[in-house]
C-alpha atoms as a PDB file:
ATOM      1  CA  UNK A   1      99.008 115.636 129.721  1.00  0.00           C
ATOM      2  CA  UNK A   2      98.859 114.813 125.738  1.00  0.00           C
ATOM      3  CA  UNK A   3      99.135 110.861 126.747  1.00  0.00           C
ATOM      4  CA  UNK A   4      96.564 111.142 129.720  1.00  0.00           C
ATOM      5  CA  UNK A   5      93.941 112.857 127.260  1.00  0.00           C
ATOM      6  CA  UNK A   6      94.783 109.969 124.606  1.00  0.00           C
ATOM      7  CA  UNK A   7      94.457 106.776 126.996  1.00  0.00           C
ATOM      8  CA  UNK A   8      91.063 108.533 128.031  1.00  0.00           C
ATOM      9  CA  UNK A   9      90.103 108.936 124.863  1.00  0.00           C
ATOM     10  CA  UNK A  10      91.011 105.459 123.887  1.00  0.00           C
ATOM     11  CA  UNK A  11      89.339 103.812 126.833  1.00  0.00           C
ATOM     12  CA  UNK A  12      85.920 105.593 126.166  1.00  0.00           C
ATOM     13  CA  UNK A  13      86.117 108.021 128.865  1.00  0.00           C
ATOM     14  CA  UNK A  14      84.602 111.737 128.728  1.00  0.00           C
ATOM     15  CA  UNK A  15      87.431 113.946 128.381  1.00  0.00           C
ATOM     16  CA  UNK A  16      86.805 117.922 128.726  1.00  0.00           C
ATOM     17  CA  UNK A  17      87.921 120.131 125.724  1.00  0.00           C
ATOM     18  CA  UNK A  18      89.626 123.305 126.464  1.00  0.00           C
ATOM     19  CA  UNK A  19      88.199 126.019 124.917  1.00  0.00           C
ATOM     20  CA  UNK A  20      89.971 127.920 121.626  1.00  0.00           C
ATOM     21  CA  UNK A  21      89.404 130.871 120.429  1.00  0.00           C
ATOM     22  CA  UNK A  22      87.091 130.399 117.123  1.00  0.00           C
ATOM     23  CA  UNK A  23      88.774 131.128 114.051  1.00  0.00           C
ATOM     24  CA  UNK A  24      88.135 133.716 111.786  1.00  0.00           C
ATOM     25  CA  UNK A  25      86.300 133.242 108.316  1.00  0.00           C
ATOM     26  CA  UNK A  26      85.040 136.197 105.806  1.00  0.00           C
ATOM     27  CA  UNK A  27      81.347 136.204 105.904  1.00  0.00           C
ATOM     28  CA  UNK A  28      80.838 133.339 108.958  1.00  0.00           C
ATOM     29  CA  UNK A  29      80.169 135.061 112.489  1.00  0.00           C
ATOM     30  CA  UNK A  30      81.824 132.733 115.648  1.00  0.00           C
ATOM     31  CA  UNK A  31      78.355 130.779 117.072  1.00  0.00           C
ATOM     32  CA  UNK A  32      77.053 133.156 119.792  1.00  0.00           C
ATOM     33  CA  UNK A  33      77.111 130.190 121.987  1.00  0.00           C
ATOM     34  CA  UNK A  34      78.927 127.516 122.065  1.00  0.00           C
ATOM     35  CA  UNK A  35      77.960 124.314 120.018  1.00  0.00           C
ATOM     36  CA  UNK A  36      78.229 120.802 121.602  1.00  0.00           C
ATOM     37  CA  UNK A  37      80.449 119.194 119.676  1.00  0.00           C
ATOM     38  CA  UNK A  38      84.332 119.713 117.902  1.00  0.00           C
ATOM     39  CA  UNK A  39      85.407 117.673 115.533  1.00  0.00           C
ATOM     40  CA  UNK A  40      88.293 116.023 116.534  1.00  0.00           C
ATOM     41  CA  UNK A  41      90.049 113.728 114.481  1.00  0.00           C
ATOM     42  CA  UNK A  42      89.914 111.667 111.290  1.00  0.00           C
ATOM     43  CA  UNK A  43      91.387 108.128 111.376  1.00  0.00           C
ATOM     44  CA  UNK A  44      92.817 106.848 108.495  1.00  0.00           C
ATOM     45  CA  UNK A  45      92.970 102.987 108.580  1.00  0.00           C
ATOM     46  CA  UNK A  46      96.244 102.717 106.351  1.00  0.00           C
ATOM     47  CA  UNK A  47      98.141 100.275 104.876  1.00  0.00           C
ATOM     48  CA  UNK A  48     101.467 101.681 106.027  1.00  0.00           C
ATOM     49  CA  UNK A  49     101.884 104.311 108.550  1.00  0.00           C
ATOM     50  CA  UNK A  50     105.512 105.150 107.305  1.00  0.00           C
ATOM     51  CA  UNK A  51     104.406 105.120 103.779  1.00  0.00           C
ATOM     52  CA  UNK A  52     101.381 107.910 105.088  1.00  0.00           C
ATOM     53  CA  UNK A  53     103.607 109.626 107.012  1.00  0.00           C
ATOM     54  CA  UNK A  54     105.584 110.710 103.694  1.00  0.00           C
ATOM     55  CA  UNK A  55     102.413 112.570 102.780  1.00  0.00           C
ATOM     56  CA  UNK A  56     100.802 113.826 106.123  1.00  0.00           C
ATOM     57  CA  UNK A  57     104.098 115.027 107.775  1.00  0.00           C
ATOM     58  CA  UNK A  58     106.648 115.721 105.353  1.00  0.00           C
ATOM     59  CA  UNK A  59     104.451 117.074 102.688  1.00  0.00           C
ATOM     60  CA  UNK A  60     101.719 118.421 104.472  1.00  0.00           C
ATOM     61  CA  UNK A  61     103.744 119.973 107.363  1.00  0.00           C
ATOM     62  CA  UNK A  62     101.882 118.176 109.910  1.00  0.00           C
ATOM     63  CA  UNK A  63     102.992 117.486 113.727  1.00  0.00           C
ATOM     64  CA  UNK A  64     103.850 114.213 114.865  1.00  0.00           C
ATOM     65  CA  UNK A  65     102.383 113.982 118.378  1.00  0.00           C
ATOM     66  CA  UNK A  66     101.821 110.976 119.305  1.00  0.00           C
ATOM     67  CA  UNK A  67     102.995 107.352 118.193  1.00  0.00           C
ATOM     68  CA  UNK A  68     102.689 103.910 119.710  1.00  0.00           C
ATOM     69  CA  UNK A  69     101.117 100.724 119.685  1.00  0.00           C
ATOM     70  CA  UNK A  70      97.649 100.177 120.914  1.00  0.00           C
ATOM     71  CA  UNK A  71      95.557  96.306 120.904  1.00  0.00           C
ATOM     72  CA  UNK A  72      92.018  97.202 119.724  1.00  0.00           C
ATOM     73  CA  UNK A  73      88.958  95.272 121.101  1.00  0.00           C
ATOM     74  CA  UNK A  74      87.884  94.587 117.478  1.00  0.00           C
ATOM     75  CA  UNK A  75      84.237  95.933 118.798  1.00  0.00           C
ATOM     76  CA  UNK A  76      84.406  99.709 119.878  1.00  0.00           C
ATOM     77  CA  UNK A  77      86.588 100.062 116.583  1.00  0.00           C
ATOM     78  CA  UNK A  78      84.717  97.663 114.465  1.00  0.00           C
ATOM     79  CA  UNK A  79      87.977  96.133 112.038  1.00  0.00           C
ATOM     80  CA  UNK A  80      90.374  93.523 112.923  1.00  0.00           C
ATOM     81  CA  UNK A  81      89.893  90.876 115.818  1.00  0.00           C
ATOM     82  CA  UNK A  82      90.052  91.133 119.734  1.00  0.00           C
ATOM     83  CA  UNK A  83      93.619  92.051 120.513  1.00  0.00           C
ATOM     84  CA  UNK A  84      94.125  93.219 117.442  1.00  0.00           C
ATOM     85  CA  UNK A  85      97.974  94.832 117.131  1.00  0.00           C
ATOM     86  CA  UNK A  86      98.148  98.534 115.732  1.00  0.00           C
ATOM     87  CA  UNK A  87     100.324 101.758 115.736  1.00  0.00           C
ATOM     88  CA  UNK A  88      98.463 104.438 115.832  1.00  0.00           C
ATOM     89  CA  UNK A  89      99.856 107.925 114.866  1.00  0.00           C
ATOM     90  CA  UNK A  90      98.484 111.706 115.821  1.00  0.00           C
ATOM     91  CA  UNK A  91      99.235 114.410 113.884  1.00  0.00           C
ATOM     92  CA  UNK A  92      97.503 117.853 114.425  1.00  0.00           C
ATOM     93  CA  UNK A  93      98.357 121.323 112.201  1.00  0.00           C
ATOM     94  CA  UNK A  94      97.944 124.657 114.404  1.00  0.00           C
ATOM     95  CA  UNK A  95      95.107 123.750 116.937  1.00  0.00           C
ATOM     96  CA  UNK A  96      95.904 121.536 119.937  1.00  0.00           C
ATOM     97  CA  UNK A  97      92.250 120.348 119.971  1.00  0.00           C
ATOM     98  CA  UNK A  98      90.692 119.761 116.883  1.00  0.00           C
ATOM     99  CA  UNK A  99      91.460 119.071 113.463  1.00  0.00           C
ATOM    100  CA  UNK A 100      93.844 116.076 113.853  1.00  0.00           C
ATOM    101  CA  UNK A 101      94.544 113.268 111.707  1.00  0.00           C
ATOM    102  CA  UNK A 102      95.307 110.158 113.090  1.00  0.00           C
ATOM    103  CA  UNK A 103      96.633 107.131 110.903  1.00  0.00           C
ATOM    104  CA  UNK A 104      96.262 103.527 112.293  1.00  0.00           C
ATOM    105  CA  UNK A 105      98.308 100.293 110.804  1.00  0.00           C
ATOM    106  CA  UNK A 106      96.446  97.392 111.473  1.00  0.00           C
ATOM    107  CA  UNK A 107     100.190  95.264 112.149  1.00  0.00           C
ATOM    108  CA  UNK A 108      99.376  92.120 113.728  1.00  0.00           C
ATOM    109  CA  UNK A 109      97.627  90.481 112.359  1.00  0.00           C
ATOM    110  CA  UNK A 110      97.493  93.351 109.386  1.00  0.00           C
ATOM    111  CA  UNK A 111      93.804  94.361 107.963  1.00  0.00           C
ATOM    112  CA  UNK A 112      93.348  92.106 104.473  1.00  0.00           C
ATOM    113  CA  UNK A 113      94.284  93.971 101.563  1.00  0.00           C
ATOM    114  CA  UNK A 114      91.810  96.274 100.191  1.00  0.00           C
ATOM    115  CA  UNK A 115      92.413  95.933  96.787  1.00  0.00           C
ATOM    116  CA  UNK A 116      93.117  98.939  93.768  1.00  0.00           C
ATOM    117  CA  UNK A 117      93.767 102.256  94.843  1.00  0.00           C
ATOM    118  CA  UNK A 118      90.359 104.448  94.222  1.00  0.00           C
ATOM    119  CA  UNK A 119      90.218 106.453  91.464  1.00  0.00           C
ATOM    120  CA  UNK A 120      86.706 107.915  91.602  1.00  0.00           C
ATOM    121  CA  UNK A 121      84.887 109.242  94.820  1.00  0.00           C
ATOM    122  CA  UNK A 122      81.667 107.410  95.370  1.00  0.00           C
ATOM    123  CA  UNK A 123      79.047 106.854  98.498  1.00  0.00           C
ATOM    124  CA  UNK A 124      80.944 106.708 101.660  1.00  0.00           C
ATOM    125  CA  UNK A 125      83.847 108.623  99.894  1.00  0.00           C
ATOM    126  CA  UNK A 126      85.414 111.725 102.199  1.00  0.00           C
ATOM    127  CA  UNK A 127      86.977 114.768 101.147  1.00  0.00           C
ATOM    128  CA  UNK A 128      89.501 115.765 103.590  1.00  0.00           C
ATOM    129  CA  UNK A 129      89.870 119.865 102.740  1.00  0.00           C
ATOM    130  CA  UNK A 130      92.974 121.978 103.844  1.00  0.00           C
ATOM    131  CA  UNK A 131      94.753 125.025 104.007  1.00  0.00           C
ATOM    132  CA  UNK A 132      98.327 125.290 103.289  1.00  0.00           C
ATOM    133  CA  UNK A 133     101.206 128.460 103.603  1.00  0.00           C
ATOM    134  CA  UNK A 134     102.394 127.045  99.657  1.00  0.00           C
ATOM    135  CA  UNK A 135     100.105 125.126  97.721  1.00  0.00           C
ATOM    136  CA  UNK A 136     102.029 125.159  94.313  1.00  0.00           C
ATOM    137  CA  UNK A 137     105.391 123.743  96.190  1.00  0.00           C
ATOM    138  CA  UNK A 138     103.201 121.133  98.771  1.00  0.00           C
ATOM    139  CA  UNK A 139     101.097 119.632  95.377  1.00  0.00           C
ATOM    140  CA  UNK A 140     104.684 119.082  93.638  1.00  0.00           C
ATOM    141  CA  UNK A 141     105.992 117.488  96.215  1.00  0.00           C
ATOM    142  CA  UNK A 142     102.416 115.484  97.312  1.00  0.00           C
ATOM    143  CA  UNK A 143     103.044 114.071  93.229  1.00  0.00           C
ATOM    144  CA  UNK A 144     106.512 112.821  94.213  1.00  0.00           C
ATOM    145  CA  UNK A 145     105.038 110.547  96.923  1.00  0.00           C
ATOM    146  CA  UNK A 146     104.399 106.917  95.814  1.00  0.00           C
ATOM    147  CA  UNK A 147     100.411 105.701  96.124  1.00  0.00           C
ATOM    148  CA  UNK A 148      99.510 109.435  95.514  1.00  0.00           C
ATOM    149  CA  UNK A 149      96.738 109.626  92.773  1.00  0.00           C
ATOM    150  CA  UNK A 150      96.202 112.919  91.318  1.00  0.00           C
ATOM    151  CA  UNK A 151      92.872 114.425  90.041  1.00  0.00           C
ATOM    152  CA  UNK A 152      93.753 118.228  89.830  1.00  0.00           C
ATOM    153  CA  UNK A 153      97.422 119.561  89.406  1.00  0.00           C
ATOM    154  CA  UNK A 154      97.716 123.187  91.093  1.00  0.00           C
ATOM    155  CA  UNK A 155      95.095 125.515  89.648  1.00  0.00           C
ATOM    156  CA  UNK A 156      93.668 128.782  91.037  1.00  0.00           C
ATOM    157  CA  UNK A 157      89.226 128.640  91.668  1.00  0.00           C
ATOM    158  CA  UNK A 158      87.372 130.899  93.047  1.00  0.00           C
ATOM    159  CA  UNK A 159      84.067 130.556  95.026  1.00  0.00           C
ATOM    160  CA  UNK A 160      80.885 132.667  95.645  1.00  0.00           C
ATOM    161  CA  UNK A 161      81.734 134.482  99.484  1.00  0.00           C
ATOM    162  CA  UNK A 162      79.511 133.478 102.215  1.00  0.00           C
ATOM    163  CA  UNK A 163      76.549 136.221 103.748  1.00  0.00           C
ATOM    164  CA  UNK A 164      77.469 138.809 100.599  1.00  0.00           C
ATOM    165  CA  UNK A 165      81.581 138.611 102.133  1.00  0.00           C
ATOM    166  CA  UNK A 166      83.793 138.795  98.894  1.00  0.00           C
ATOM    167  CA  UNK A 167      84.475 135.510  96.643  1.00  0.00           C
ATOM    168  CA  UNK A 168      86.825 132.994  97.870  1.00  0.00           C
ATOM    169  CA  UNK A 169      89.897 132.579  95.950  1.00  0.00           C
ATOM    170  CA  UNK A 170      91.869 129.378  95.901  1.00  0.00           C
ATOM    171  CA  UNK A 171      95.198 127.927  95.065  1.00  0.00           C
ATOM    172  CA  UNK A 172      95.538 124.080  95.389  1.00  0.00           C
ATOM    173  CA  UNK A 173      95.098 120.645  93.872  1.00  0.00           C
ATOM    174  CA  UNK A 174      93.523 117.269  94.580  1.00  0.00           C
ATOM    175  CA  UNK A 175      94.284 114.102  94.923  1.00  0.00           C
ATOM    176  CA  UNK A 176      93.880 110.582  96.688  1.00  0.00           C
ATOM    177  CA  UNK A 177      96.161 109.379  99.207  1.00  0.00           C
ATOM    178  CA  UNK A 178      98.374 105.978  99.438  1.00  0.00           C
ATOM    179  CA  UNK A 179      94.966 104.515 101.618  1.00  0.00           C
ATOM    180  CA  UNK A 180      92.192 106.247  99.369  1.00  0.00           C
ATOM    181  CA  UNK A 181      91.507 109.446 101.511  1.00  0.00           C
ATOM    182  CA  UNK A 182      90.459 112.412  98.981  1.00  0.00           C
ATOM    183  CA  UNK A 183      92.151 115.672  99.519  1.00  0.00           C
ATOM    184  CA  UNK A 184      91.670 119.045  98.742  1.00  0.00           C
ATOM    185  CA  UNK A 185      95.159 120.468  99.284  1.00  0.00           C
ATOM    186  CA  UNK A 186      94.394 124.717  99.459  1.00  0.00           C
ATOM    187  CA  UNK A 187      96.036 127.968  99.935  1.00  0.00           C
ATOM    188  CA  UNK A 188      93.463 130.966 100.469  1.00  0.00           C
ATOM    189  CA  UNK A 189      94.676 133.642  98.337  1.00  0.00           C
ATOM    190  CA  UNK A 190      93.913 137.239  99.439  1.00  0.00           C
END
Protein backbone atom coordinates (compact mmCIF):
# COMPACT_ATOMS: atom_id res chain seq x y z
CA UNK A 1 0.00 0.00 0.00
CA UNK A 2 2.95 2.44 1.38
CA UNK A 3 4.82 1.87 -2.21
CA UNK A 4 1.52 2.27 -4.32
CA UNK A 5 0.78 5.72 -2.47
CA UNK A 6 4.61 6.71 -3.13
CA UNK A 7 4.86 5.81 -7.02
CA UNK A 8 1.50 7.90 -7.19
CA UNK A 9 2.80 10.47 -5.51
CA UNK A 10 5.96 10.48 -7.49
CA UNK A 11 4.26 10.28 -10.85
CA UNK A 12 1.96 13.36 -10.13
CA UNK A 13 -1.12 11.52 -9.54
CA UNK A 14 -4.00 12.62 -6.97
CA UNK A 15 -3.74 10.36 -4.17
CA UNK A 16 -6.65 10.44 -1.37
CA UNK A 17 -5.53 11.10 2.30
CA UNK A 18 -7.08 9.09 4.96
CA UNK A 19 -8.42 10.98 7.49
CA UNK A 20 -6.62 11.28 11.27
CA UNK A 21 -7.91 12.26 14.07
CA UNK A 22 -6.64 16.06 14.72
CA UNK A 23 -4.31 16.38 17.41
CA UNK A 24 -4.74 18.04 20.46
CA UNK A 25 -3.14 21.55 21.34
CA UNK A 26 -3.93 23.83 24.62
CA UNK A 27 -5.78 26.81 23.45
CA UNK A 28 -6.25 25.66 19.42
CA UNK A 29 -9.85 24.10 18.75
CA UNK A 30 -9.66 21.08 15.75
CA UNK A 31 -11.07 23.23 12.39
CA UNK A 32 -14.86 22.61 12.47
CA UNK A 33 -14.44 21.49 8.98
CA UNK A 34 -12.00 20.12 7.36
CA UNK A 35 -9.24 22.27 5.58
CA UNK A 36 -8.01 21.36 2.04
CA UNK A 37 -4.74 20.73 2.44
CA UNK A 38 -2.05 18.52 4.96
CA UNK A 39 1.21 19.11 4.90
CA UNK A 40 2.96 16.27 3.94
CA UNK A 41 6.49 16.13 3.71
CA UNK A 42 9.70 18.18 3.70
CA UNK A 43 12.48 17.13 1.28
CA UNK A 44 15.78 17.67 2.20
CA UNK A 45 18.12 17.73 -0.87
CA UNK A 46 21.28 16.33 1.07
CA UNK A 47 24.61 15.76 0.47
CA UNK A 48 24.64 12.29 2.00
CA UNK A 49 21.66 10.35 2.91
CA UNK A 50 23.70 8.04 5.33
CA UNK A 51 25.42 10.95 6.81
CA UNK A 52 21.45 12.52 7.43
CA UNK A 53 20.27 9.50 8.47
CA UNK A 54 22.69 9.70 11.67
CA UNK A 55 20.61 12.71 12.66
CA UNK A 56 16.95 12.06 11.43
CA UNK A 57 16.78 8.34 12.52
CA UNK A 58 19.13 7.58 15.12
CA UNK A 59 18.95 10.82 16.92
CA UNK A 60 15.68 11.97 16.23
CA UNK A 61 13.89 8.57 16.57
CA UNK A 62 12.45 8.76 13.24
CA UNK A 63 10.98 5.72 11.04
CA UNK A 64 12.64 4.56 8.10
CA UNK A 65 9.84 3.78 5.63
CA UNK A 66 10.78 3.89 2.58
CA UNK A 67 14.24 3.78 0.63
CA UNK A 68 15.20 3.37 -3.00
CA UNK A 69 16.37 4.87 -6.00
CA UNK A 70 14.24 7.04 -8.13
CA UNK A 71 15.56 9.00 -11.85
CA UNK A 72 14.05 12.52 -11.59
CA UNK A 73 12.86 14.36 -14.78
CA UNK A 74 15.05 17.34 -13.76
CA UNK A 75 11.64 19.50 -14.49
CA UNK A 76 8.76 18.53 -11.99
CA UNK A 77 11.70 18.59 -9.33
CA UNK A 78 13.58 21.47 -10.70
CA UNK A 79 17.62 20.27 -9.66
CA UNK A 80 19.79 17.95 -11.47
CA UNK A 81 19.31 16.86 -15.24
CA UNK A 82 16.75 14.49 -17.03
CA UNK A 83 17.43 11.06 -15.62
CA UNK A 84 18.92 12.32 -12.93
CA UNK A 85 20.01 9.25 -10.32
CA UNK A 86 18.76 9.68 -6.58
CA UNK A 87 17.87 7.70 -3.35
CA UNK A 88 15.30 9.01 -1.84
CA UNK A 89 14.49 8.21 1.87
CA UNK A 90 10.94 8.57 3.97
CA UNK A 91 10.91 8.89 7.36
CA UNK A 92 7.66 9.80 9.30
CA UNK A 93 7.40 10.16 13.48
CA UNK A 94 3.79 9.05 14.86
CA UNK A 95 1.36 9.99 11.95
CA UNK A 96 1.17 7.76 8.87
CA UNK A 97 0.09 10.81 6.79
CA UNK A 98 1.65 13.88 7.46
CA UNK A 99 4.61 15.23 8.93
CA UNK A 100 7.32 13.23 7.07
CA UNK A 101 10.71 14.05 6.16
CA UNK A 102 12.07 12.82 3.19
CA UNK A 103 15.92 13.16 2.33
CA UNK A 104 17.03 12.88 -1.38
CA UNK A 105 20.91 12.25 -2.56
CA UNK A 106 21.33 13.57 -5.79
CA UNK A 107 23.99 10.24 -6.70
CA UNK A 108 24.48 10.19 -10.27
CA UNK A 109 25.49 12.51 -11.40
CA UNK A 110 25.59 14.13 -7.60
CA UNK A 111 24.10 17.91 -7.17
CA UNK A 112 27.46 20.40 -7.28
CA UNK A 113 28.64 21.18 -3.99
CA UNK A 114 26.92 23.85 -2.20
CA UNK A 115 29.59 25.31 -0.51
CA UNK A 116 30.04 26.27 3.68
CA UNK A 117 27.67 24.93 5.96
CA UNK A 118 25.10 27.95 6.99
CA UNK A 119 25.58 29.51 9.99
CA UNK A 120 22.91 32.23 10.01
CA UNK A 121 19.19 31.81 8.84
CA UNK A 122 18.38 34.25 6.11
CA UNK A 123 15.46 34.65 3.24
CA UNK A 124 14.46 31.31 2.05
CA UNK A 125 15.83 29.82 5.38
CA UNK A 126 13.26 27.04 7.12
CA UNK A 127 12.86 26.17 10.57
CA UNK A 128 11.93 22.65 10.86
CA UNK A 129 10.18 22.59 14.68
CA UNK A 130 9.71 19.29 16.73
CA UNK A 131 8.64 17.55 19.61
CA UNK A 132 10.66 15.01 21.29
CA UNK A 133 9.95 12.29 24.53
CA UNK A 134 13.89 13.64 25.82
CA UNK A 135 15.16 16.73 24.61
CA UNK A 136 18.24 17.09 27.00
CA UNK A 137 19.52 13.35 25.91
CA UNK A 138 18.39 13.83 21.82
CA UNK A 139 20.43 17.58 21.75
CA UNK A 140 23.61 15.66 23.31
CA UNK A 141 23.56 13.21 21.10
CA UNK A 142 22.34 15.64 17.84
CA UNK A 143 26.09 17.53 19.04
CA UNK A 144 27.89 14.20 18.58
CA UNK A 145 26.82 14.01 14.91
CA UNK A 146 29.40 15.38 12.40
CA UNK A 147 28.01 18.55 10.06
CA UNK A 148 25.71 19.41 13.08
CA UNK A 149 26.00 23.23 13.82
CA UNK A 150 24.68 24.30 17.04
CA UNK A 151 22.97 27.67 17.89
CA UNK A 152 21.25 26.84 21.30
CA UNK A 153 22.49 23.99 23.70
CA UNK A 154 19.38 22.58 25.80
CA UNK A 155 17.63 25.41 27.61
CA UNK A 156 14.09 25.60 29.05
CA UNK A 157 11.63 28.89 27.26
CA UNK A 158 8.49 29.49 27.77
CA UNK A 159 5.84 31.10 25.46
CA UNK A 160 2.64 33.23 25.85
CA UNK A 161 -0.48 30.24 25.55
CA UNK A 162 -2.69 30.57 22.65
CA UNK A 163 -6.75 31.97 23.13
CA UNK A 164 -5.86 32.85 27.12
CA UNK A 165 -4.72 28.62 27.41
CA UNK A 166 -1.70 28.63 29.92
CA UNK A 167 2.03 29.55 28.69
CA UNK A 168 3.90 27.07 26.76
CA UNK A 169 6.86 25.67 28.36
CA UNK A 170 9.77 24.27 26.44
CA UNK A 171 12.79 22.10 26.73
CA UNK A 172 15.06 21.87 23.60
CA UNK A 173 17.88 23.30 21.52
CA UNK A 174 18.70 24.39 17.98
CA UNK A 175 20.75 23.76 15.51
CA UNK A 176 21.55 23.29 11.66
CA UNK A 177 21.78 20.06 10.08
CA UNK A 178 24.75 18.32 7.93
CA UNK A 179 22.59 19.96 4.59
CA UNK A 180 21.64 23.41 6.30
CA UNK A 181 18.02 22.56 7.52
CA UNK A 182 17.34 24.69 10.88
CA UNK A 183 15.85 22.80 13.72
CA UNK A 184 14.08 23.43 16.66
CA UNK A 185 14.57 20.18 18.57
CA UNK A 186 11.54 20.45 21.63
CA UNK A 187 10.07 18.64 24.48
CA UNK A 188 6.69 20.27 25.80
CA UNK A 189 7.02 20.33 29.42
CA UNK A 190 3.79 20.11 31.48
Amino acid sequence: MLFAIVAAMLAGSPVAAPVAAPSAAPGVAPPADRVPTDIRRLTILVRDVDASLKLYRDVLGLKVNYDAEIAVSGVALPAGVPGNKTRLVLLNGNDAWIGWIGLMQYTDPPLPDPGPYPTRLARGGHVLVTNTDDAARRCAAAKAVPGVTFTADAHDSEYPGRNGAPPIRVRGCNFFDPDGTFIELNQILR
